[in-house]
C-alpha atoms as a PDB file:
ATOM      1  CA  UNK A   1     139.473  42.142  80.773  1.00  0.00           C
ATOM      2  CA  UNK A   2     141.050  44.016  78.108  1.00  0.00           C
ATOM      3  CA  UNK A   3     138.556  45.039  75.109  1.00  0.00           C
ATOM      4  CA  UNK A   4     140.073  47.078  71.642  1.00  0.00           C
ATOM      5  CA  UNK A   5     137.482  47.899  69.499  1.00  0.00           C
ATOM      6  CA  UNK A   6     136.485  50.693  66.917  1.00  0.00           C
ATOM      7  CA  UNK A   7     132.468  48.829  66.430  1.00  0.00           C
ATOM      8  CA  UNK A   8     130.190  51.124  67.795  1.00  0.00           C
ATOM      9  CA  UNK A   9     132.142  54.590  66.986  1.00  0.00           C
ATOM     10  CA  UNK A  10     132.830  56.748  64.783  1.00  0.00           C
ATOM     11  CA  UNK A  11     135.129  56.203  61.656  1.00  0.00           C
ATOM     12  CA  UNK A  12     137.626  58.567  63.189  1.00  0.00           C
ATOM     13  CA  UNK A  13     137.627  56.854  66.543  1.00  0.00           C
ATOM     14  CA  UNK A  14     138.904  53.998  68.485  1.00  0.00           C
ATOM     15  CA  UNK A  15     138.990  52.675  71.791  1.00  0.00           C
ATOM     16  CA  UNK A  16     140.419  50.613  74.391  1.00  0.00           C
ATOM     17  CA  UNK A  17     137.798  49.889  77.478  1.00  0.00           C
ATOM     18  CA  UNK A  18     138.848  48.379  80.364  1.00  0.00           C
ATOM     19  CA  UNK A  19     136.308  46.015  82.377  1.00  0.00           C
ATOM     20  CA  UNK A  20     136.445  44.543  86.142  1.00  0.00           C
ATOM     21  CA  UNK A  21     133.948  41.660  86.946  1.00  0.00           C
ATOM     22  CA  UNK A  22     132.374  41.880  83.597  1.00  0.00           C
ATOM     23  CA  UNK A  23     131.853  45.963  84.017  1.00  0.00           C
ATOM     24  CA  UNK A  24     133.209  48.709  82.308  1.00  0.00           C
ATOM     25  CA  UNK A  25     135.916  50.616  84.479  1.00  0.00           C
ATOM     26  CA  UNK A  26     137.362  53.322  82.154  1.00  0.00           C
ATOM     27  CA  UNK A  27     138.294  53.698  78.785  1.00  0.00           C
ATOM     28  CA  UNK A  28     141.073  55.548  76.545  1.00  0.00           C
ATOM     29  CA  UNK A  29     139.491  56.891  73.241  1.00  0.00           C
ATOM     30  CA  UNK A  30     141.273  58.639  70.213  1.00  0.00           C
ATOM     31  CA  UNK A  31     139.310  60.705  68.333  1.00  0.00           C
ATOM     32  CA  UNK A  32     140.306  62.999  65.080  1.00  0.00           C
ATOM     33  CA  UNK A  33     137.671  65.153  66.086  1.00  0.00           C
ATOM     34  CA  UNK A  34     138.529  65.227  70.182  1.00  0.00           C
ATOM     35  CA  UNK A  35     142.146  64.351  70.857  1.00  0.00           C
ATOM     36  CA  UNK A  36     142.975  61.596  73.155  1.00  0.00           C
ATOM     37  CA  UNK A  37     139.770  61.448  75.924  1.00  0.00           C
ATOM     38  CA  UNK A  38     140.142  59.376  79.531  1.00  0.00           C
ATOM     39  CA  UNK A  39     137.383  57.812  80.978  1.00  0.00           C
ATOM     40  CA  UNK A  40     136.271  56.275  84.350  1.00  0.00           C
ATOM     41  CA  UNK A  41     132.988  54.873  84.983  1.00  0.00           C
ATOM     42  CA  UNK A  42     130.678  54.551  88.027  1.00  0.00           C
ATOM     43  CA  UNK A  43     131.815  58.174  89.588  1.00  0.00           C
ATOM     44  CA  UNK A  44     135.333  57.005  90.233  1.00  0.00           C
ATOM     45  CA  UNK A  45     138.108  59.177  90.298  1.00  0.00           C
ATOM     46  CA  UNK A  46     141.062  59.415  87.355  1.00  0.00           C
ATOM     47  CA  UNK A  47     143.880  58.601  89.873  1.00  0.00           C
ATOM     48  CA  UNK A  48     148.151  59.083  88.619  1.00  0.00           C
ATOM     49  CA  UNK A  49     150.547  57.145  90.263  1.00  0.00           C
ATOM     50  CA  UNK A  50     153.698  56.548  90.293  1.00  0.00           C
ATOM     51  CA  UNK A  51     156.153  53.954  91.703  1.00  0.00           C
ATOM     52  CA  UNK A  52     157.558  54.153  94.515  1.00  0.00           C
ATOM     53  CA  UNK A  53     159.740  50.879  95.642  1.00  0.00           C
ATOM     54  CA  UNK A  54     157.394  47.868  95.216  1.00  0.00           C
ATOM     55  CA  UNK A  55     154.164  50.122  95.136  1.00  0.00           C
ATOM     56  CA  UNK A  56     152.553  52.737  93.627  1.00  0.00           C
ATOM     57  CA  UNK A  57     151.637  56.174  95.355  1.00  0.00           C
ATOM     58  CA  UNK A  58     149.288  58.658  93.966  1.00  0.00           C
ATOM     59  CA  UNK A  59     150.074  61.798  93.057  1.00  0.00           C
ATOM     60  CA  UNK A  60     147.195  63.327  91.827  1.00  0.00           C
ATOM     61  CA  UNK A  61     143.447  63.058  91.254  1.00  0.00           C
ATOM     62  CA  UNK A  62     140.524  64.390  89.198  1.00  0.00           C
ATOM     63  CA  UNK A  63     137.323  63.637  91.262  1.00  0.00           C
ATOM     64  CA  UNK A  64     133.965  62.587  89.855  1.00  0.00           C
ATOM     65  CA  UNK A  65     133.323  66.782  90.601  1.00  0.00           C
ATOM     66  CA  UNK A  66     136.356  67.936  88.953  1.00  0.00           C
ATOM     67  CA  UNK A  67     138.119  68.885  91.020  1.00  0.00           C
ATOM     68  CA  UNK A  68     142.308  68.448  90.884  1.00  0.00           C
ATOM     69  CA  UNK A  69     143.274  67.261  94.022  1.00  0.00           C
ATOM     70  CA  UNK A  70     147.599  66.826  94.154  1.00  0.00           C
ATOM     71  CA  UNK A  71     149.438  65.171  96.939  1.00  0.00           C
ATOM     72  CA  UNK A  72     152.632  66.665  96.027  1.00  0.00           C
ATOM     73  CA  UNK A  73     153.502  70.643  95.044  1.00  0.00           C
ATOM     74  CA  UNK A  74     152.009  71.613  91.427  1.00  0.00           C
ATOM     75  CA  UNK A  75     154.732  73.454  88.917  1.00  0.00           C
ATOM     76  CA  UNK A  76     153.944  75.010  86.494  1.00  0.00           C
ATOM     77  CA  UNK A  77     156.228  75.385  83.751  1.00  0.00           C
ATOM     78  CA  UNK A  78     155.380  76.766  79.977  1.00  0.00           C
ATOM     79  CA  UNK A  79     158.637  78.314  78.715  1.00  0.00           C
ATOM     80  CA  UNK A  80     162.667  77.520  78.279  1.00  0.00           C
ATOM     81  CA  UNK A  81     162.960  79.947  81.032  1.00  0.00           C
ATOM     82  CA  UNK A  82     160.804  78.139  83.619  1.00  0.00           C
ATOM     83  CA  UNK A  83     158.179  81.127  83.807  1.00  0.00           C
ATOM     84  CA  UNK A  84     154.642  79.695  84.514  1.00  0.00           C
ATOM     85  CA  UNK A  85     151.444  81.342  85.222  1.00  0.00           C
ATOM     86  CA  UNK A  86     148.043  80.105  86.332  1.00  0.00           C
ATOM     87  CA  UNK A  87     144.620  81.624  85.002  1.00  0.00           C
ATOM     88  CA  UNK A  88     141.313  81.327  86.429  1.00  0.00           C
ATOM     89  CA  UNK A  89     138.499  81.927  83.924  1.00  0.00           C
ATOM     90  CA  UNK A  90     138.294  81.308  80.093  1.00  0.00           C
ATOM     91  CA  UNK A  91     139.896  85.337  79.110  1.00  0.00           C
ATOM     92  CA  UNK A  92     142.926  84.772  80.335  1.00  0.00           C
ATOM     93  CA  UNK A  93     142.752  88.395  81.707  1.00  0.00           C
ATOM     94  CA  UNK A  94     142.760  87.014  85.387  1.00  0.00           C
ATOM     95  CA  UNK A  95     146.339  85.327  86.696  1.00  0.00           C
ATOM     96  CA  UNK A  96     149.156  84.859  88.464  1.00  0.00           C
ATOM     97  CA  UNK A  97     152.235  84.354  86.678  1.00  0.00           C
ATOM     98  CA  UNK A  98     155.705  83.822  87.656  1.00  0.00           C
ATOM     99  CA  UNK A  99     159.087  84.397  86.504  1.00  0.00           C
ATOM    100  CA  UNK A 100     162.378  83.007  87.082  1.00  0.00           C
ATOM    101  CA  UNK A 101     164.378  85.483  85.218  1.00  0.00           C
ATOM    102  CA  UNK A 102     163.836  88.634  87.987  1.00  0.00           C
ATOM    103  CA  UNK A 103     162.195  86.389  90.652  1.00  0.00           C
ATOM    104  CA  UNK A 104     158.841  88.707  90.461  1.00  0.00           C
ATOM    105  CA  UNK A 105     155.318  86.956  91.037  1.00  0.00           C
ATOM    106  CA  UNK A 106     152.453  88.960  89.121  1.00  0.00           C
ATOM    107  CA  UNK A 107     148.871  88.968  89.848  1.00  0.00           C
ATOM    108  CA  UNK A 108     146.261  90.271  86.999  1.00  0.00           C
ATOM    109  CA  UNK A 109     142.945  91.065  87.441  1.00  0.00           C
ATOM    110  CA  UNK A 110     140.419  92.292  84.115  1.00  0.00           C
ATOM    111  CA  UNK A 111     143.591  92.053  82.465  1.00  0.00           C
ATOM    112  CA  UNK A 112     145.611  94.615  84.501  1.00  0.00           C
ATOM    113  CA  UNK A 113     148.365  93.790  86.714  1.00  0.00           C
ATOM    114  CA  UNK A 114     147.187  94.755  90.393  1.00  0.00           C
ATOM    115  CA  UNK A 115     150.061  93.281  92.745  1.00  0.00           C
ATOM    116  CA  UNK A 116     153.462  92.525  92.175  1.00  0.00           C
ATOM    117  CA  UNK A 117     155.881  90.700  94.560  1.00  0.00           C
ATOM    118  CA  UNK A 118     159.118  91.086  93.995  1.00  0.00           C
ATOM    119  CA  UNK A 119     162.485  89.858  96.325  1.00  0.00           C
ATOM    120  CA  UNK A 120     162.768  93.754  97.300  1.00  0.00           C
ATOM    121  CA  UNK A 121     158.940  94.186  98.171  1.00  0.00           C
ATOM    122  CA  UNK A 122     155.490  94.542  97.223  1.00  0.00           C
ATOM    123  CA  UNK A 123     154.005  96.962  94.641  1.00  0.00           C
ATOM    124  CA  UNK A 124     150.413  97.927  94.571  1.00  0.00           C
ATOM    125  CA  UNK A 125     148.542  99.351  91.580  1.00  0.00           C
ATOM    126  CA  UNK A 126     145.189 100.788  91.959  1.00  0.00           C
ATOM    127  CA  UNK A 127     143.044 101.151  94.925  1.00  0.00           C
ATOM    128  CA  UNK A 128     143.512  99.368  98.742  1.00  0.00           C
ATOM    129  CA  UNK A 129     139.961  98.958  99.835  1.00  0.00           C
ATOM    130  CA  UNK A 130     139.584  97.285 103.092  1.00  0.00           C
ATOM    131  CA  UNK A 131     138.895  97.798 106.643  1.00  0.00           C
ATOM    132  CA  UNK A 132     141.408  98.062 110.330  1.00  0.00           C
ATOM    133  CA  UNK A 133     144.823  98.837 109.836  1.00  0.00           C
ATOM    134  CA  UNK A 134     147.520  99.536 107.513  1.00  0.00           C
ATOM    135  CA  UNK A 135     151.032  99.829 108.076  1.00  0.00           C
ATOM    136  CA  UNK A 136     154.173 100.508 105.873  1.00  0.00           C
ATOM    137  CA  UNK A 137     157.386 100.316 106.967  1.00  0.00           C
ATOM    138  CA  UNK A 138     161.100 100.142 105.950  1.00  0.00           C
ATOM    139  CA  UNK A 139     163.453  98.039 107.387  1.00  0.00           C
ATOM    140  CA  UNK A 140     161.134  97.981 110.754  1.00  0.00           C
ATOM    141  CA  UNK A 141     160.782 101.648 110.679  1.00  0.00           C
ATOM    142  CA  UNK A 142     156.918 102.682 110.668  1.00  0.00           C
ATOM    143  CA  UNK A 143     156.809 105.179 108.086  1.00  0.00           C
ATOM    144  CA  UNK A 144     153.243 105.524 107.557  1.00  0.00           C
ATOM    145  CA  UNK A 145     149.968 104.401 109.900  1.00  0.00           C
ATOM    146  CA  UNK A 146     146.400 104.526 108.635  1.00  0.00           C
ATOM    147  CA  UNK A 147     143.843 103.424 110.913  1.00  0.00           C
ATOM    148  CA  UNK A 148     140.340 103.359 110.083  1.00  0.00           C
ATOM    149  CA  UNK A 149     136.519 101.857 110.812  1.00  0.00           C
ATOM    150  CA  UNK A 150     136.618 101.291 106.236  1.00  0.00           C
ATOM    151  CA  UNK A 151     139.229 102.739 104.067  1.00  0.00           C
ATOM    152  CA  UNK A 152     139.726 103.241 100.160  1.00  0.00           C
END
């Protein structure tokens, strides 16, 4: 059953609610205030398909926890150029971007780049803090050796 109504919201809202069996499934709402908001009732996941042949197969899902669950890689893309970056917090000072245009991955942390991987090797900046072993080498050569209980 297919219900479109505005009653019961606000004059900047409307929505369409979607019922199974006489209850309420999920809903699409459009709000001036919120954007465009999905919902799914009953602790059900928000599931994206897509066809494949005759059927559908699912792609991703957003569990009743929040969490983004894919079955397929995730790309991220924000530019023309392809570059894409993911950030973990609400600063934006902690990430890992990517770029296309010299092939370099980049990871931030408190807003300072601390690792970058680039097709020639890896660069380091700051402190390695760890413990065993560690070993650089060039082109299988051993050129330095640092073994320790803790290191810094």
């Amino acid at each position: 059953m297919l219900i479109l109504s505005s009653s019961g919201c606000a004059s900047n809202e409307s929505t369409i609610s979607l019922f199974n069996g006489g209850t309420k499934k999920s809903a699409f709402q459009a709000s001036n205030s919120f954007g465009t908001i999905i919902y799914s009732y009953d602790s059900e996941p928000l599931v994206f398909s897509v066809a494949s042949g005759t059927s559908f197969s699912e792609k991703v899902r957003i569990d009743s926890n929040g969490y983004l669950i894919a079955k397929a890689d995730i790309r991220l893309r924000r530019t023309a150029s392809d570059n894409g970056a993911l950030y973990f917090g609400d600063t934006n000072n902690n990430y890992i971007f990517g770029s296309d245009a010299d092939d370099v991955i980049t990871c931030a942390a408190a807003g300072n780049e601390r690792l970058r991987i680039k097709s020639a090797g890896i660069d380091v900046t700051g402190n390695i803090t760890g413990t065993g072993n560690v070993v650089v080498s060039s082109s299988g050569n051993q050129i330095f050796n640092l073994t320790a209980s803790s290191f810094t």
